[in-house]
Protein backbone atom coordinates (compact mmCIF):
# COMPACT_ATOMS: atom_id res chain seq x y z
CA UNK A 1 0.00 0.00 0.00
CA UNK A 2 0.77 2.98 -0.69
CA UNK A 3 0.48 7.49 -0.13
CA UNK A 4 -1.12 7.98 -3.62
CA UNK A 5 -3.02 10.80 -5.28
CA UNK A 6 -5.19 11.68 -8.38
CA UNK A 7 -6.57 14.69 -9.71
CA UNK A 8 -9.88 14.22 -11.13
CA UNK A 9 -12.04 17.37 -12.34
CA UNK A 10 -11.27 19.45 -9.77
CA UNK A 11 -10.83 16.98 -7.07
CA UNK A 12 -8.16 15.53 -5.34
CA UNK A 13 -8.82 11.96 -4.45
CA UNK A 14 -6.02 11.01 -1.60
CA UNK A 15 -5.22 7.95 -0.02
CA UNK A 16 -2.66 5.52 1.98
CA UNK A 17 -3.97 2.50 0.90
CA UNK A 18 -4.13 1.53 -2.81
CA UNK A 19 -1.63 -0.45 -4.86
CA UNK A 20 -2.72 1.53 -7.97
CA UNK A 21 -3.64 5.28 -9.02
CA UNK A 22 -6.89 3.63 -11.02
CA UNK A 23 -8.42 2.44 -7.63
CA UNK A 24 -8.82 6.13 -6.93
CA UNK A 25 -11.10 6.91 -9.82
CA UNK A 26 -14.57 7.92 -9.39
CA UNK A 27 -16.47 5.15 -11.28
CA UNK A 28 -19.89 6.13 -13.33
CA UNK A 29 -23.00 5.94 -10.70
CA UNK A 30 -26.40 6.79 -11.11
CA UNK A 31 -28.57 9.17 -9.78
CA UNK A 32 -31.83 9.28 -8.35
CA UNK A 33 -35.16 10.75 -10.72
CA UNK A 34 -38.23 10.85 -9.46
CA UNK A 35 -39.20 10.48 -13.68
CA UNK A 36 -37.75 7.63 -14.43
CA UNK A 37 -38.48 5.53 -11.52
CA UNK A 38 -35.55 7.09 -9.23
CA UNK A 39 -32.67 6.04 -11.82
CA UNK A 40 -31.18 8.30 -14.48
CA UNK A 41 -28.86 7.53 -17.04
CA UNK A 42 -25.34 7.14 -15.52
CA UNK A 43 -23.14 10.08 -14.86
CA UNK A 44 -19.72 10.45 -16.18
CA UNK A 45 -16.73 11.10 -13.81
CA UNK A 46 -14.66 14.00 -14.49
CA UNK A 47 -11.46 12.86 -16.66
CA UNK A 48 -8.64 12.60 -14.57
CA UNK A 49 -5.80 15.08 -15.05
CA UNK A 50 -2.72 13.38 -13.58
CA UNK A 51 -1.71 12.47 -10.25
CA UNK A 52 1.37 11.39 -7.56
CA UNK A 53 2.76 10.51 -4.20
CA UNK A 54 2.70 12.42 -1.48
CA UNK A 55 3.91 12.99 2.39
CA UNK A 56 2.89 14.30 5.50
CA UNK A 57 4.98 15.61 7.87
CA UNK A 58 2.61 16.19 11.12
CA UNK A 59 6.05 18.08 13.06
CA UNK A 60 6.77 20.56 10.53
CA UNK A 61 2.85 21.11 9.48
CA UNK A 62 2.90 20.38 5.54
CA UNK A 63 1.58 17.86 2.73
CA UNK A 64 3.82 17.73 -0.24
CA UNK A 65 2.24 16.29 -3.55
CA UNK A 66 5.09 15.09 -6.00
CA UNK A 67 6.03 12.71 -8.80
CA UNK A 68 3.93 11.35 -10.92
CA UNK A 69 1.50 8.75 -11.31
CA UNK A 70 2.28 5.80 -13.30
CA UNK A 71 -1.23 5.33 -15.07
CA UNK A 72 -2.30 8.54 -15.59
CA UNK A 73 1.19 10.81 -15.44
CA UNK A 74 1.51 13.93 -13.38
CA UNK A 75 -0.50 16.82 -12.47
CA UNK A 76 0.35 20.39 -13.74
CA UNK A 77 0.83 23.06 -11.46
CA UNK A 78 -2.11 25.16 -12.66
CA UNK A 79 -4.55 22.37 -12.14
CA UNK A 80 -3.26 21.66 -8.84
CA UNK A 81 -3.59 24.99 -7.29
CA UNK A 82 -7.18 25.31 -8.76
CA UNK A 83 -8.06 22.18 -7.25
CA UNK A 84 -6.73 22.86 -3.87
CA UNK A 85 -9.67 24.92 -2.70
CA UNK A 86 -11.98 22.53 -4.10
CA UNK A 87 -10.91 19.49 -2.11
CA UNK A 88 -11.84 18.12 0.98
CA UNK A 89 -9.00 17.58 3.48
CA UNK A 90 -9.02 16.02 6.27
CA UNK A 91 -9.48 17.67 9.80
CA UNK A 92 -6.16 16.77 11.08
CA UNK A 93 -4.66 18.50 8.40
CA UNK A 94 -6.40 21.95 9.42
CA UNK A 95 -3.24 24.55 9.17
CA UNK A 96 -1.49 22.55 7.29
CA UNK A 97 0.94 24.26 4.19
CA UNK A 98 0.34 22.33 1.07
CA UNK A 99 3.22 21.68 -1.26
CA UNK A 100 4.28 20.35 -4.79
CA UNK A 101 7.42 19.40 -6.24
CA UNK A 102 7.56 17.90 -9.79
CA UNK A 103 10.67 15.69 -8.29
CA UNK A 104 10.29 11.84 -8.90
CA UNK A 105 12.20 10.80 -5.32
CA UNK A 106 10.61 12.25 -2.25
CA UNK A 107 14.19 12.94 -0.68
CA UNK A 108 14.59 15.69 -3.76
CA UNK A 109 11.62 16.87 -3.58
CA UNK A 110 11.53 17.88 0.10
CA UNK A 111 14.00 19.61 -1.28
CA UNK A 112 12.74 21.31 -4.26
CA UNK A 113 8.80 21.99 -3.28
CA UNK A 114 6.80 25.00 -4.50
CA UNK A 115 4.40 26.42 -1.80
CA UNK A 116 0.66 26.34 -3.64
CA UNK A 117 -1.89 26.37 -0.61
CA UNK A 118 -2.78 27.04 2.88
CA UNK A 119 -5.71 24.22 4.82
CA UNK A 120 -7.91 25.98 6.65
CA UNK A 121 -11.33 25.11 7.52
């Protein structure tokens, strides 16, 4: 298992416990109708836009998103700041500074990280 990441739409989707990048996708669902007997047609998932590893370091207060993801490739920086304020993070992570480095080893990129967001709830 493993500290992996995806971008989809607008979303981060974050977790420590998938093998893969694809178990984080958002599969098609369907939504309730009160027309069609309370099913619609299934909805399509945002595409996904890239995605990572990343680290927390609870001491030193920060997330840092980095690398890249090996079935979808990496996020861009634009995308990732956008979706920052979009995303739900976790309580614990409540003034927390979010980073990203586009550095494949997390030892460089602890070293190299851009400073892209502030959690606050």
């Amino acid at each position: 298992m493993a500290k992996k990441f995806i971008l989809q739409g607008n979303s981060l989707r974050i977790s420590a416990s998938v093998d893969f990048h694809l178990e984080l996708v958002q599969k098609p669902g369907i939504r309730p109708n009160s027309f069609n007997f309370g099913r619609q047609p299934e909805q399509k998932p945002d595409p996904v836009k890239g995605g990572g590893w990343w680290h927390a370091d609870d001491q030193e207060k920060f997330i840092l998103f980095y690398s890249a993801s090996t079935d979808f490739g990496p996020v861009t920086l634009p995308d990732l700041i956008a979706a920052c304020p979009e995303s739900y993070f976790s309580a614990h992570w409540d003034g927390y500074q979010v980073y990203y480095s586009d550095r494949v080893k997390l030892e460089e990129a602890l070293e190299n990280k851009t400073l892209i967001f502030q959690i606050q709830r």
